[in-house]
PDB file of N, CA and C in Angstrom:
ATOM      1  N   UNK A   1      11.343  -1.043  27.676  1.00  0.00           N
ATOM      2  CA  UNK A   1      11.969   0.102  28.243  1.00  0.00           C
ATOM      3  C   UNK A   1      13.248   0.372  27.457  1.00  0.00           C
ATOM      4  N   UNK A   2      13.353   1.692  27.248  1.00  0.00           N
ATOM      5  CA  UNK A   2      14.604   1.969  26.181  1.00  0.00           C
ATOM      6  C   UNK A   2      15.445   2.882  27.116  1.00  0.00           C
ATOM      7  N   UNK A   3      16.595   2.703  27.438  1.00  0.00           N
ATOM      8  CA  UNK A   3      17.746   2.981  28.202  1.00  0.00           C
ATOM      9  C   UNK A   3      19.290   3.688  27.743  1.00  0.00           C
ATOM     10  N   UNK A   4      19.967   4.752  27.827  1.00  0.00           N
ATOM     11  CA  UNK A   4      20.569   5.364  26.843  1.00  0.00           C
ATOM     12  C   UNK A   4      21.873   5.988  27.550  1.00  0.00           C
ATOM     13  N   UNK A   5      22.810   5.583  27.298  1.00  0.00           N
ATOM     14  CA  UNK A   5      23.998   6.094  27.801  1.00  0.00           C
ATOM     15  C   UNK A   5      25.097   6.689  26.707  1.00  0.00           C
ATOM     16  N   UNK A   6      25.420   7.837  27.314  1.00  0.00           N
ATOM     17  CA  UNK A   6      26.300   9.116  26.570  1.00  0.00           C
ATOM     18  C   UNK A   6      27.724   8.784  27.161  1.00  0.00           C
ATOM     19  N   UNK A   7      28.764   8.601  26.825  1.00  0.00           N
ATOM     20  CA  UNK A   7      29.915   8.999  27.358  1.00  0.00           C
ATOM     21  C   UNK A   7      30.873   9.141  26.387  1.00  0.00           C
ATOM     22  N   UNK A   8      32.061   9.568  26.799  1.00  0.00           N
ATOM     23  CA  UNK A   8      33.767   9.993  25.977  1.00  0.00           C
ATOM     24  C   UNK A   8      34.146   8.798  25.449  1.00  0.00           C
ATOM     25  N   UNK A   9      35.057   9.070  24.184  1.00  0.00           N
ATOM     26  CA  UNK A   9      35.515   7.835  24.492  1.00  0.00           C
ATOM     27  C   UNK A   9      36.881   8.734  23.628  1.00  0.00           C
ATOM     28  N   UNK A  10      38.078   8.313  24.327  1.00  0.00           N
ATOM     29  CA  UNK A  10      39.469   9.676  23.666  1.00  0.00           C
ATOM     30  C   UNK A  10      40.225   8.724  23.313  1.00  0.00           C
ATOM     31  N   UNK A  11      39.803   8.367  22.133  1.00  0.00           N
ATOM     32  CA  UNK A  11      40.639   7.444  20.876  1.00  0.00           C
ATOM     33  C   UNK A  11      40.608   7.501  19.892  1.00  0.00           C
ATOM     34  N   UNK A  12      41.777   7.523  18.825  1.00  0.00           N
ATOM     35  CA  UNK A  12      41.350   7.377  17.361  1.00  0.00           C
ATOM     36  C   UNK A  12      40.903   5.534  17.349  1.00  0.00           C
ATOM     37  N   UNK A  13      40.617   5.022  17.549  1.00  0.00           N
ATOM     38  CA  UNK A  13      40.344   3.757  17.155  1.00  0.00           C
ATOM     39  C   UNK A  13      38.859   3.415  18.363  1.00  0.00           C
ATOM     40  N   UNK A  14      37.851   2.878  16.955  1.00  0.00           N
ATOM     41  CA  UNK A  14      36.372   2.674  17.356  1.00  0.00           C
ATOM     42  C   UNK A  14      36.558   2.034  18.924  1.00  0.00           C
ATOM     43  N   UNK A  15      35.302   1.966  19.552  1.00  0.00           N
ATOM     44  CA  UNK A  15      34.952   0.645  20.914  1.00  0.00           C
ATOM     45  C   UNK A  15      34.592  -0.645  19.853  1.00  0.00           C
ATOM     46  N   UNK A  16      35.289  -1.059  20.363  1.00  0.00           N
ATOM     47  CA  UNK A  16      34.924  -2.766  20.029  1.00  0.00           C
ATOM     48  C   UNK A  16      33.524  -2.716  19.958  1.00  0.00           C
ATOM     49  N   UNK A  17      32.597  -3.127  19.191  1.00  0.00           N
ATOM     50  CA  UNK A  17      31.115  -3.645  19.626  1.00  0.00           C
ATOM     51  C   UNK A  17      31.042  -4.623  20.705  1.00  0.00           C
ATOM     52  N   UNK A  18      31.703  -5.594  20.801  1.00  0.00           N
ATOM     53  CA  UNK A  18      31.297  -6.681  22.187  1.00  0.00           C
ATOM     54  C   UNK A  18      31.603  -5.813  23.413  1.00  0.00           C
ATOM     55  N   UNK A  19      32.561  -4.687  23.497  1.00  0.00           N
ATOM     56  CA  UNK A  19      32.311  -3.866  24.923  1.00  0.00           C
ATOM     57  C   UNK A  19      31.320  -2.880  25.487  1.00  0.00           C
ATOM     58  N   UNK A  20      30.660  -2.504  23.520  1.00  0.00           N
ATOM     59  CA  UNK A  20      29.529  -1.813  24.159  1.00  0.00           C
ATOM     60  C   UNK A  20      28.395  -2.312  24.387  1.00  0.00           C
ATOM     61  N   UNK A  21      27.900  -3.255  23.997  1.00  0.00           N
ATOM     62  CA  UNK A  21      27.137  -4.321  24.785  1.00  0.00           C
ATOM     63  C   UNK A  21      27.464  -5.233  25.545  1.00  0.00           C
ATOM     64  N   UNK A  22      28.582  -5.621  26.399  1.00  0.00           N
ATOM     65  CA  UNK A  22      28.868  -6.329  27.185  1.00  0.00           C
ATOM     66  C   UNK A  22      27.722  -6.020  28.599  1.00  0.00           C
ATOM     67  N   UNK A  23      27.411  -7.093  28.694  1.00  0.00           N
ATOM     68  CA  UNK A  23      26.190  -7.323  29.763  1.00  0.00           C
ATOM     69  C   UNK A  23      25.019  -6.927  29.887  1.00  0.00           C
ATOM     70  N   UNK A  24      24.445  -7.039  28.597  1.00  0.00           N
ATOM     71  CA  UNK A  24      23.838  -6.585  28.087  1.00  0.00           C
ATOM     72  C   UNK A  24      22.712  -7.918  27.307  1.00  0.00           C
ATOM     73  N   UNK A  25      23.251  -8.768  27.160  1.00  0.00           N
ATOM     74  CA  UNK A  25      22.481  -9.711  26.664  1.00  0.00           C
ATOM     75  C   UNK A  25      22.565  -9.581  25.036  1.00  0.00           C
ATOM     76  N   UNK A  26      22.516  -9.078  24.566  1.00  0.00           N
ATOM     77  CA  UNK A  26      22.805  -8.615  22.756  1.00  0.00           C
ATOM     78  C   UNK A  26      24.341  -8.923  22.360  1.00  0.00           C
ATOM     79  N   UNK A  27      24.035 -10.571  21.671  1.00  0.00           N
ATOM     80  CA  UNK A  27      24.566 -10.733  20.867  1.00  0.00           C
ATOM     81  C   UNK A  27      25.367 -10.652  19.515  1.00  0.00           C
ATOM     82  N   UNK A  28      27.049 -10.578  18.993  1.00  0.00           N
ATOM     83  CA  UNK A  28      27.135  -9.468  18.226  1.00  0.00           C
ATOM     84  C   UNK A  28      28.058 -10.543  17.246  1.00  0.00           C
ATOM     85  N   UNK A  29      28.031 -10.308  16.012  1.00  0.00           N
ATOM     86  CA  UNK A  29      28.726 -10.949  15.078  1.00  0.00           C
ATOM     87  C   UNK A  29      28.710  -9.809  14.341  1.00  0.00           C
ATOM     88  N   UNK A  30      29.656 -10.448  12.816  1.00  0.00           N
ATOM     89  CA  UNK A  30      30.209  -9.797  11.989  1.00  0.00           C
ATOM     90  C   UNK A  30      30.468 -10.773  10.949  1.00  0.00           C
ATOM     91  N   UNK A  31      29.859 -10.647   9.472  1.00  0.00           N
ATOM     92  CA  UNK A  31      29.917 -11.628   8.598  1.00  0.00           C
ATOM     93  C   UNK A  31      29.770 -10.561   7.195  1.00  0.00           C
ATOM     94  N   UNK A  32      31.301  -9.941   7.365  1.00  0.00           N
ATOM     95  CA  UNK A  32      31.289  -9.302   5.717  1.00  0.00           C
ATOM     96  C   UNK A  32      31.156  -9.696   4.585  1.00  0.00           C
ATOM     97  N   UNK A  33      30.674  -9.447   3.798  1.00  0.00           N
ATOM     98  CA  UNK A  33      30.116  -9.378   2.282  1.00  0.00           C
ATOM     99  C   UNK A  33      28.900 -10.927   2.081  1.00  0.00           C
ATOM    100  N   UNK A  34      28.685 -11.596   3.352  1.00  0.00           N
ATOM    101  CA  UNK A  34      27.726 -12.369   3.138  1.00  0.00           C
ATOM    102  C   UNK A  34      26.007 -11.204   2.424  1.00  0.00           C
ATOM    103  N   UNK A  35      25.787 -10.530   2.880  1.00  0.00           N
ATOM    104  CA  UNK A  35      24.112  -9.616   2.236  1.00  0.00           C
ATOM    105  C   UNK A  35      24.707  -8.766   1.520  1.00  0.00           C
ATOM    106  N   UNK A  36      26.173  -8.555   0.791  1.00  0.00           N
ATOM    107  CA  UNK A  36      25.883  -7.157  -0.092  1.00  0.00           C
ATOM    108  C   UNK A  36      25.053  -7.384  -1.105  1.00  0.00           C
ATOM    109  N   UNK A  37      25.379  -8.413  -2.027  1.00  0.00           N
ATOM    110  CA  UNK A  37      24.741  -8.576  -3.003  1.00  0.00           C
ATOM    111  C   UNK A  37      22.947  -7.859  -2.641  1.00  0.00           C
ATOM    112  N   UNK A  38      22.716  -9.235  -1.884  1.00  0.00           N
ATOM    113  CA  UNK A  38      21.168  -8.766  -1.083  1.00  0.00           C
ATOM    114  C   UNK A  38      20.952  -7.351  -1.065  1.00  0.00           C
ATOM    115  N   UNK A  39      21.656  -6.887  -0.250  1.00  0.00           N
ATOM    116  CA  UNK A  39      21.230  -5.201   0.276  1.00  0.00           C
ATOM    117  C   UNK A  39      21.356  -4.456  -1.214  1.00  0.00           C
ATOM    118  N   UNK A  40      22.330  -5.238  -2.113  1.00  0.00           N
ATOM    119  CA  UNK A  40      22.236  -3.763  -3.093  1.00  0.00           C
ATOM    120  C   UNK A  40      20.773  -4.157  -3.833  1.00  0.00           C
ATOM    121  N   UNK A  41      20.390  -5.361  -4.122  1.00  0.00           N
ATOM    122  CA  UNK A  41      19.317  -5.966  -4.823  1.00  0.00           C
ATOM    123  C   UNK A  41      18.010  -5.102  -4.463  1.00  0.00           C
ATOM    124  N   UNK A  42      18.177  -5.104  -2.991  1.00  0.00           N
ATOM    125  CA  UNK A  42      16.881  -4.889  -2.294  1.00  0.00           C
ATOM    126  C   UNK A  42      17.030  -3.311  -2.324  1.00  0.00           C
ATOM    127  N   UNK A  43      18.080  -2.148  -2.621  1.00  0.00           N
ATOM    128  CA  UNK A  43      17.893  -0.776  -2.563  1.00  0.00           C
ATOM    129  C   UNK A  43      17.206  -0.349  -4.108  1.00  0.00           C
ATOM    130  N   UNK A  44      17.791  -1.420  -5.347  1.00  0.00           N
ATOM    131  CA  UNK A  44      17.602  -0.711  -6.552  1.00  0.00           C
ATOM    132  C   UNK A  44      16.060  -1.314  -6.395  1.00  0.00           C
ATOM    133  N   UNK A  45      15.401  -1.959  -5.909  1.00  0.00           N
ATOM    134  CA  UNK A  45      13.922  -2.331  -6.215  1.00  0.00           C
ATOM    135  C   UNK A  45      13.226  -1.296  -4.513  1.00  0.00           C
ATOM    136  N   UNK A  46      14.186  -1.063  -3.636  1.00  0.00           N
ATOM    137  CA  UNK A  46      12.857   0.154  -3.323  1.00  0.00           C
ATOM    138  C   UNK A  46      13.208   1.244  -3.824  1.00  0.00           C
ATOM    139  N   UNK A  47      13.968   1.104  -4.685  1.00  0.00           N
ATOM    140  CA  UNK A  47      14.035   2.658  -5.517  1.00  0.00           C
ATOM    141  C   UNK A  47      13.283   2.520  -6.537  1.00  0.00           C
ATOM    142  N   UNK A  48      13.091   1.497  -7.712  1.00  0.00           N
ATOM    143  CA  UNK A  48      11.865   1.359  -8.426  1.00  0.00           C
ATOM    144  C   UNK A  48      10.400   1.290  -7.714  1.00  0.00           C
ATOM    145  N   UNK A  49      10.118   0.563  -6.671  1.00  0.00           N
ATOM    146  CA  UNK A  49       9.276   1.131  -6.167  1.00  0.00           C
ATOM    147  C   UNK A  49       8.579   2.210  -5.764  1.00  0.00           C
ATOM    148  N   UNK A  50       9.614   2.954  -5.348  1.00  0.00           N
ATOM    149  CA  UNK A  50       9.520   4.652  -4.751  1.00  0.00           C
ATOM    150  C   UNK A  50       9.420   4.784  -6.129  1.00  0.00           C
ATOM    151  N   UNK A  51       9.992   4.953  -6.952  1.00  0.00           N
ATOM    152  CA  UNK A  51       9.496   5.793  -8.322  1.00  0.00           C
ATOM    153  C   UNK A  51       8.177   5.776  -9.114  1.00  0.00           C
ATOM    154  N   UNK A  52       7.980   4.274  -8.950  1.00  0.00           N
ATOM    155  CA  UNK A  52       6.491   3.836  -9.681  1.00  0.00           C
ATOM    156  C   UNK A  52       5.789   3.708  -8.672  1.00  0.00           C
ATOM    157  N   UNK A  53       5.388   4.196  -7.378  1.00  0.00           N
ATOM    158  CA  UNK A  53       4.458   4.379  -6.682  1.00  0.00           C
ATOM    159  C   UNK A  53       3.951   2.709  -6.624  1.00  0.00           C
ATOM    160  N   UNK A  54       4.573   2.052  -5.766  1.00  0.00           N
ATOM    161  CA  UNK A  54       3.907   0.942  -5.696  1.00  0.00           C
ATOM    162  C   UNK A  54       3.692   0.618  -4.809  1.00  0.00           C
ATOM    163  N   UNK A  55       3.828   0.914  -3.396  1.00  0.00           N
ATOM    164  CA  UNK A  55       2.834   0.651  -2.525  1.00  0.00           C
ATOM    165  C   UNK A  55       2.222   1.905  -2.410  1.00  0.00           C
ATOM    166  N   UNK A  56       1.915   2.751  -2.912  1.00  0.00           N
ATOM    167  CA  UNK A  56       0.610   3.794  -3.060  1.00  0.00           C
ATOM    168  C   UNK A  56      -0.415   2.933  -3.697  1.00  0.00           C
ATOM    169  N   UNK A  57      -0.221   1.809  -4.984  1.00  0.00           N
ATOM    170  CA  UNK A  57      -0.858   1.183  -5.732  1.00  0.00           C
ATOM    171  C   UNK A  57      -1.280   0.093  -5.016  1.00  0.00           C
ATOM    172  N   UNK A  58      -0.352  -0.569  -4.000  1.00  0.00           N
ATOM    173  CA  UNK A  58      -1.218  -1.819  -3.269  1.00  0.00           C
ATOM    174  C   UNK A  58      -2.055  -1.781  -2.588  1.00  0.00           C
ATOM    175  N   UNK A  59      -1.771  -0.089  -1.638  1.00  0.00           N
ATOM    176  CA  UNK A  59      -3.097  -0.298  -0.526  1.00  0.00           C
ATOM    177  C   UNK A  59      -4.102   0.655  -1.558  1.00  0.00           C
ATOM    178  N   UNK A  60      -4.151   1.152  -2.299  1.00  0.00           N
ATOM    179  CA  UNK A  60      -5.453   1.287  -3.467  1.00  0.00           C
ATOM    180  C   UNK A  60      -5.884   0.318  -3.663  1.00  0.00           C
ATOM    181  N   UNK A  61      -5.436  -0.580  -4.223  1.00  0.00           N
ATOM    182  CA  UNK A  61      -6.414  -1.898  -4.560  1.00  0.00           C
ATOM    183  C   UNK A  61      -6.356  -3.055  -3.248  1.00  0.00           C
ATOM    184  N   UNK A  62      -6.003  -2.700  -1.785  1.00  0.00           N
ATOM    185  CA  UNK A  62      -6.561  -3.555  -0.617  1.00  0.00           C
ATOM    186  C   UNK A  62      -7.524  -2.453  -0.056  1.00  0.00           C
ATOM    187  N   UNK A  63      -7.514  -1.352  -0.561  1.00  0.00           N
ATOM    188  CA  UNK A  63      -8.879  -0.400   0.067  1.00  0.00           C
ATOM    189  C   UNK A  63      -9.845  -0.314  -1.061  1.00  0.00           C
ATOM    190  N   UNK A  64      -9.866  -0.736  -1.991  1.00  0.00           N
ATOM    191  CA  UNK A  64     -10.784  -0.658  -3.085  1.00  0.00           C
ATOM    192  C   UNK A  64     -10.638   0.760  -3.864  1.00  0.00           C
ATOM    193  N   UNK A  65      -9.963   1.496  -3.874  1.00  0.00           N
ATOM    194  CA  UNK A  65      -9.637   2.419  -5.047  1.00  0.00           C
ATOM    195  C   UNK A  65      -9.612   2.517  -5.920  1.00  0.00           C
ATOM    196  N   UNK A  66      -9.124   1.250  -6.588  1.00  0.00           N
ATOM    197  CA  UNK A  66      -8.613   1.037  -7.904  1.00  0.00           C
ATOM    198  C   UNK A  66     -10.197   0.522  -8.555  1.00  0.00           C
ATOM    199  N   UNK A  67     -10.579   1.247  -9.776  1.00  0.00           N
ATOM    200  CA  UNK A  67     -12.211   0.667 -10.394  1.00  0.00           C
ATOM    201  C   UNK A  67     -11.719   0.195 -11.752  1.00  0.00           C
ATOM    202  N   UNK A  68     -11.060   1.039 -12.240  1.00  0.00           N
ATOM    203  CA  UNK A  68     -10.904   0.548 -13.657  1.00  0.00           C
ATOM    204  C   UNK A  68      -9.562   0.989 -14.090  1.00  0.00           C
ATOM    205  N   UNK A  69      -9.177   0.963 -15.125  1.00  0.00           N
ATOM    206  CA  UNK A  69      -7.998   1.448 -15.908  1.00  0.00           C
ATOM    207  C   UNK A  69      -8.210   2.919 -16.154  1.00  0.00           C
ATOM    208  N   UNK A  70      -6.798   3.524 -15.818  1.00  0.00           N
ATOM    209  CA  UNK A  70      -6.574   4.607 -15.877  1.00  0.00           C
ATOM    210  C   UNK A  70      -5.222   5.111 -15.980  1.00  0.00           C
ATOM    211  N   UNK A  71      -5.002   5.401 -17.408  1.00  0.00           N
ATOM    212  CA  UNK A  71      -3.434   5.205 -18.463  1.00  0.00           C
ATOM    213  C   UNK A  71      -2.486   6.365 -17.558  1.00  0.00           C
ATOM    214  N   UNK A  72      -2.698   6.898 -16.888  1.00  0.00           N
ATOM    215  CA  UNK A  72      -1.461   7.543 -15.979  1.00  0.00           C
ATOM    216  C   UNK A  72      -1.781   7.412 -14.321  1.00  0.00           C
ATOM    217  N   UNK A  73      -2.876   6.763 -13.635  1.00  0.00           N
ATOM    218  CA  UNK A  73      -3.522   6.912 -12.594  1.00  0.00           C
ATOM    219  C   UNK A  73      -1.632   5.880 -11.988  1.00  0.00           C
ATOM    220  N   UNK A  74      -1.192   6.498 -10.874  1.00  0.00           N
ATOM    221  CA  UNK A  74      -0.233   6.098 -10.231  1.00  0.00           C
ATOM    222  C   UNK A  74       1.036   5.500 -11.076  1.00  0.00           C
ATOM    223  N   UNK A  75       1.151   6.309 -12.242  1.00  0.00           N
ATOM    224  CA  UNK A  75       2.224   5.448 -12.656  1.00  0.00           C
ATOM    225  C   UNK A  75       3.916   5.578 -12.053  1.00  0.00           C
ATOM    226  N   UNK A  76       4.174   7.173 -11.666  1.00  0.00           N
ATOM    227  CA  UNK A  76       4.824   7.650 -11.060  1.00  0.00           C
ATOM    228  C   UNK A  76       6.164   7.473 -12.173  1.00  0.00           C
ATOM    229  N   UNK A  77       7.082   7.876 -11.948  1.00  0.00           N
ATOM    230  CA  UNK A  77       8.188   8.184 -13.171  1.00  0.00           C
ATOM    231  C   UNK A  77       9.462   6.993 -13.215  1.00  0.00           C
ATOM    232  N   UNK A  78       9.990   6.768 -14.420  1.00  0.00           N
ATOM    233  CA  UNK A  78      10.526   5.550 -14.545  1.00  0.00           C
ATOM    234  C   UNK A  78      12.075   5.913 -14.055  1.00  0.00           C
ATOM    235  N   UNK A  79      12.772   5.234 -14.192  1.00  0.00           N
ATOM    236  CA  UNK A  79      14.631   5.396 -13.946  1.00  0.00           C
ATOM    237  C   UNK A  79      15.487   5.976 -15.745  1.00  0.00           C
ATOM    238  N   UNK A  80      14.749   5.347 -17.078  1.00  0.00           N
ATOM    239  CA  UNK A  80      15.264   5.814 -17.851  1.00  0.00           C
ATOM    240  C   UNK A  80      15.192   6.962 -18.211  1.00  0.00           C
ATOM    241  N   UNK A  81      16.864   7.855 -17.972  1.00  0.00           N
ATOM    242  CA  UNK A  81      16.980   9.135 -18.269  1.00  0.00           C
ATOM    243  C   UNK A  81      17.022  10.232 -17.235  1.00  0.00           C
ATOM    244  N   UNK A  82      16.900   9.396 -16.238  1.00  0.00           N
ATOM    245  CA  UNK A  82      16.884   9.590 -14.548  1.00  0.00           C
ATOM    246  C   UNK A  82      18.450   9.809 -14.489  1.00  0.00           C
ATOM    247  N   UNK A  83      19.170  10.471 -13.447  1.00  0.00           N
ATOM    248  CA  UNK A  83      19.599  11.098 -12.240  1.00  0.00           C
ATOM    249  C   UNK A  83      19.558  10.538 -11.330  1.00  0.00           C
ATOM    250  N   UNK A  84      20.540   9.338 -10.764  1.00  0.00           N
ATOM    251  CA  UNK A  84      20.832   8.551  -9.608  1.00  0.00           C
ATOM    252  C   UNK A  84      21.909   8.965  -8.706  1.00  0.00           C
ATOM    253  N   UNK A  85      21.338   9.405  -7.329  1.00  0.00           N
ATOM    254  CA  UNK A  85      22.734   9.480  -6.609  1.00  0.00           C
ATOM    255  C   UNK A  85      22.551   8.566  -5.678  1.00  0.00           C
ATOM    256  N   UNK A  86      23.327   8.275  -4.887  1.00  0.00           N
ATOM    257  CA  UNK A  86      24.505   7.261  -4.053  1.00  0.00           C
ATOM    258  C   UNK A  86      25.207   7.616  -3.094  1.00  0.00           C
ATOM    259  N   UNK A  87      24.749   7.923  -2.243  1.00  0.00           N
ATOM    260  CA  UNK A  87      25.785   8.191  -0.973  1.00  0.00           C
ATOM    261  C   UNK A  87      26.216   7.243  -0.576  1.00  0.00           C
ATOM    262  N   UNK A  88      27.244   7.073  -0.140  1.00  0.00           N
ATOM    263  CA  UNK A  88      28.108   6.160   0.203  1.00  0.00           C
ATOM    264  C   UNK A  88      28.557   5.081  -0.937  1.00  0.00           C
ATOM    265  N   UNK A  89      29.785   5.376  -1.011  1.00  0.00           N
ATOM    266  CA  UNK A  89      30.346   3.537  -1.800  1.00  0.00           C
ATOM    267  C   UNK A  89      31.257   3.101  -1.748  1.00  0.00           C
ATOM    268  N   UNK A  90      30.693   2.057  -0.178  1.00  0.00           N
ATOM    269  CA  UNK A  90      31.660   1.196   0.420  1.00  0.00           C
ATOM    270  C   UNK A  90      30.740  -0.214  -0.862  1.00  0.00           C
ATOM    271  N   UNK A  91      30.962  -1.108   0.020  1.00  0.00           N
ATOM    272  CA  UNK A  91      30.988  -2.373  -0.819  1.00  0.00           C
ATOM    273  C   UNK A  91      29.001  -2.488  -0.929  1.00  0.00           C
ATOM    274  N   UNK A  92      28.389  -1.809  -0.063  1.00  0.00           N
ATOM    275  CA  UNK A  92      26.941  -2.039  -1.070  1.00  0.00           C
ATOM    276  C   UNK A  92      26.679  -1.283  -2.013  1.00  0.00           C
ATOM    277  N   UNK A  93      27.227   0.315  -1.859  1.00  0.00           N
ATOM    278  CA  UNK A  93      27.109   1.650  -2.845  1.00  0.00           C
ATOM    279  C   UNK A  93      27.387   0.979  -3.913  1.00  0.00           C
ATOM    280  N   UNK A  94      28.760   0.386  -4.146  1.00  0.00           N
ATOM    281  CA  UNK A  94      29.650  -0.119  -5.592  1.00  0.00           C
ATOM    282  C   UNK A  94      29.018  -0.982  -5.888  1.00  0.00           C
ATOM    283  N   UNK A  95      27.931  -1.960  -5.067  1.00  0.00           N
ATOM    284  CA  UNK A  95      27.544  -3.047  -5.512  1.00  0.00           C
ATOM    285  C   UNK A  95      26.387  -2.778  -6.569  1.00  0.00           C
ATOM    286  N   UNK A  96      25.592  -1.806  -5.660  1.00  0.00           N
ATOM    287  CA  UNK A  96      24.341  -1.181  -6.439  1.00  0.00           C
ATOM    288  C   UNK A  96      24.502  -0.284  -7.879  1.00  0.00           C
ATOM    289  N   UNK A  97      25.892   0.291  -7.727  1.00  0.00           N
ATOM    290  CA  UNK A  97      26.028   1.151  -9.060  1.00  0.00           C
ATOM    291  C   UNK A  97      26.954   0.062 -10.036  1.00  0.00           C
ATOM    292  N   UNK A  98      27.725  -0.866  -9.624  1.00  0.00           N
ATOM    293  CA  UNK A  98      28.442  -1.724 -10.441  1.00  0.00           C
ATOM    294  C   UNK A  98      27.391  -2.757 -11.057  1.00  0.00           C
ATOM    295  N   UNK A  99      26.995  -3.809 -10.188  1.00  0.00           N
ATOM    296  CA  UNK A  99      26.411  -4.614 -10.623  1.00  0.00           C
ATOM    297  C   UNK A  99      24.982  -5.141 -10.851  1.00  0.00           C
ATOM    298  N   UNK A 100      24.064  -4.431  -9.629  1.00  0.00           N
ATOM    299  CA  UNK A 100      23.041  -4.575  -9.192  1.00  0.00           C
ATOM    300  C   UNK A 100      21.545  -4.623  -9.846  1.00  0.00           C
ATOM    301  N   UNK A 101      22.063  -3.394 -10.921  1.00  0.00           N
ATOM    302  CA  UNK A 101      20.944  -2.556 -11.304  1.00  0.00           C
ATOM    303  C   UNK A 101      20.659  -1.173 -11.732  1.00  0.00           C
ATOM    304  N   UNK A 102      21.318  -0.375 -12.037  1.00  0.00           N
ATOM    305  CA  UNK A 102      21.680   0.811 -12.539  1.00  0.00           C
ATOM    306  C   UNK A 102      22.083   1.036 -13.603  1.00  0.00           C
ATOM    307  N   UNK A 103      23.150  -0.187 -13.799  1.00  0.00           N
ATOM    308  CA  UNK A 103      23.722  -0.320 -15.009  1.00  0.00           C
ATOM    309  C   UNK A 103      22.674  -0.519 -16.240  1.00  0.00           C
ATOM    310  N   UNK A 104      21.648  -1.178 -16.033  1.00  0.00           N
ATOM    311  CA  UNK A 104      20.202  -1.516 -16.639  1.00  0.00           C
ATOM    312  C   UNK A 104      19.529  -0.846 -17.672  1.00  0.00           C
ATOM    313  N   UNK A 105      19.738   0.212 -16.454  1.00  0.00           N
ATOM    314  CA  UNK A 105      18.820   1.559 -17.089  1.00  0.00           C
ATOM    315  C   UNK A 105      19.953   2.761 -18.007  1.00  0.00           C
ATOM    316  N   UNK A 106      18.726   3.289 -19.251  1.00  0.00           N
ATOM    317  CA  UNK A 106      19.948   4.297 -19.621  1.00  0.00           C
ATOM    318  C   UNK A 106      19.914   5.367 -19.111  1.00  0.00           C
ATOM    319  N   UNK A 107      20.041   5.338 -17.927  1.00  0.00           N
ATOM    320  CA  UNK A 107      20.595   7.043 -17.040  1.00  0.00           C
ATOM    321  C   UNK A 107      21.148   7.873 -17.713  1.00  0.00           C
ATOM    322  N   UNK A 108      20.628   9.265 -17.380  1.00  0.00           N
ATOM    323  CA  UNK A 108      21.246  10.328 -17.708  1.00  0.00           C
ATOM    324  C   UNK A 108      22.758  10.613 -16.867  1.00  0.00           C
ATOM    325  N   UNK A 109      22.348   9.983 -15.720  1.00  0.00           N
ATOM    326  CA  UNK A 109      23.852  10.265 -14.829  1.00  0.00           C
ATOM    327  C   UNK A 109      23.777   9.802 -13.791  1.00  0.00           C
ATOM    328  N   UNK A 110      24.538   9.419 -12.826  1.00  0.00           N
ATOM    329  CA  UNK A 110      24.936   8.934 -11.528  1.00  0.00           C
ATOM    330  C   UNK A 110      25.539   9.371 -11.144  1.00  0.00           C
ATOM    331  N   UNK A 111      24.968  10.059  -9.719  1.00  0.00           N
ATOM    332  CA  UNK A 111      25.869  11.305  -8.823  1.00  0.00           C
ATOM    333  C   UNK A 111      26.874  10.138  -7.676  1.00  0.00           C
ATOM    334  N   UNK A 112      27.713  10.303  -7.554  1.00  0.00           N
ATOM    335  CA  UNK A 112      28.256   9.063  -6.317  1.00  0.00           C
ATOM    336  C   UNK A 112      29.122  10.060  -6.100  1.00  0.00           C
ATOM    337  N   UNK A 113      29.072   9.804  -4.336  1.00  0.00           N
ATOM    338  CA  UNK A 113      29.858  10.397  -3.130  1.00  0.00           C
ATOM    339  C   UNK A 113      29.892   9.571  -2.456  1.00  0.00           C
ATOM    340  N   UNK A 114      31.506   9.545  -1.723  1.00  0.00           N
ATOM    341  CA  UNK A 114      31.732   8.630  -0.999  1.00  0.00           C
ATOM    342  C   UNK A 114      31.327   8.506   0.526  1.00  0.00           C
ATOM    343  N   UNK A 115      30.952  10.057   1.357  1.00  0.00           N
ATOM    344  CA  UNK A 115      30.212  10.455   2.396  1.00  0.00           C
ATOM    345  C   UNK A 115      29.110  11.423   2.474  1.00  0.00           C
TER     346      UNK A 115
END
């Protein structure tokens, strides 16, 4: 059962997370920069994915699609010379365009906005 409450809240400064789940049973931590690395790792490979069509390509060959070789059949388009944008760059955005994986490729350009 999914349950949903709307109300005010007339502050410049957020609700705590532990008050908006207080009694609630949902447990709440906070452990910065332990997954950026992770999260940026894991955006630049579903973005190679999304580009080279690769799970279009897996469930082809778990449904039997795939028969033989076929020199453009799903190749879908690469990152070199590509046009990368980036919304947001707090500490995973910067992670993904600094260190991650972007840098890799020779892009034509990288659009980054900070919202």
């Amino acid at each position: 059962m999914l349950r949903c409450k709307v109300s005010l809240w007339d502050s410049d400064e957020p609700i705590p997370r532990t008050d908006l789940l207080q009694g609630v049973g949902v447990r709440v931590g906070y452990t910065p920069d332990v997954l950026t690395d992770a999260t940026a790792e894991l955006t630049v490979a579903l973005l190679l994915a999304t580009a080279r069509r690769i799970p279009e390509g897996v469930e082809e060959v778990k449904n039997g699609g795939w028969s033989s070789w076929k020199p453009l059949w799903l190749c879908g388009y690469g990152l070199s010379g590509s046009t990368v944008g980036v919304i947001g760059l707090g500490r995973i955005g910067n992670a993904a365009v600094d260190q991650q994986g972007y840098a890799r490729f020779p892009l034509q350009g990288v659009i980054l906005t900070s919202r």
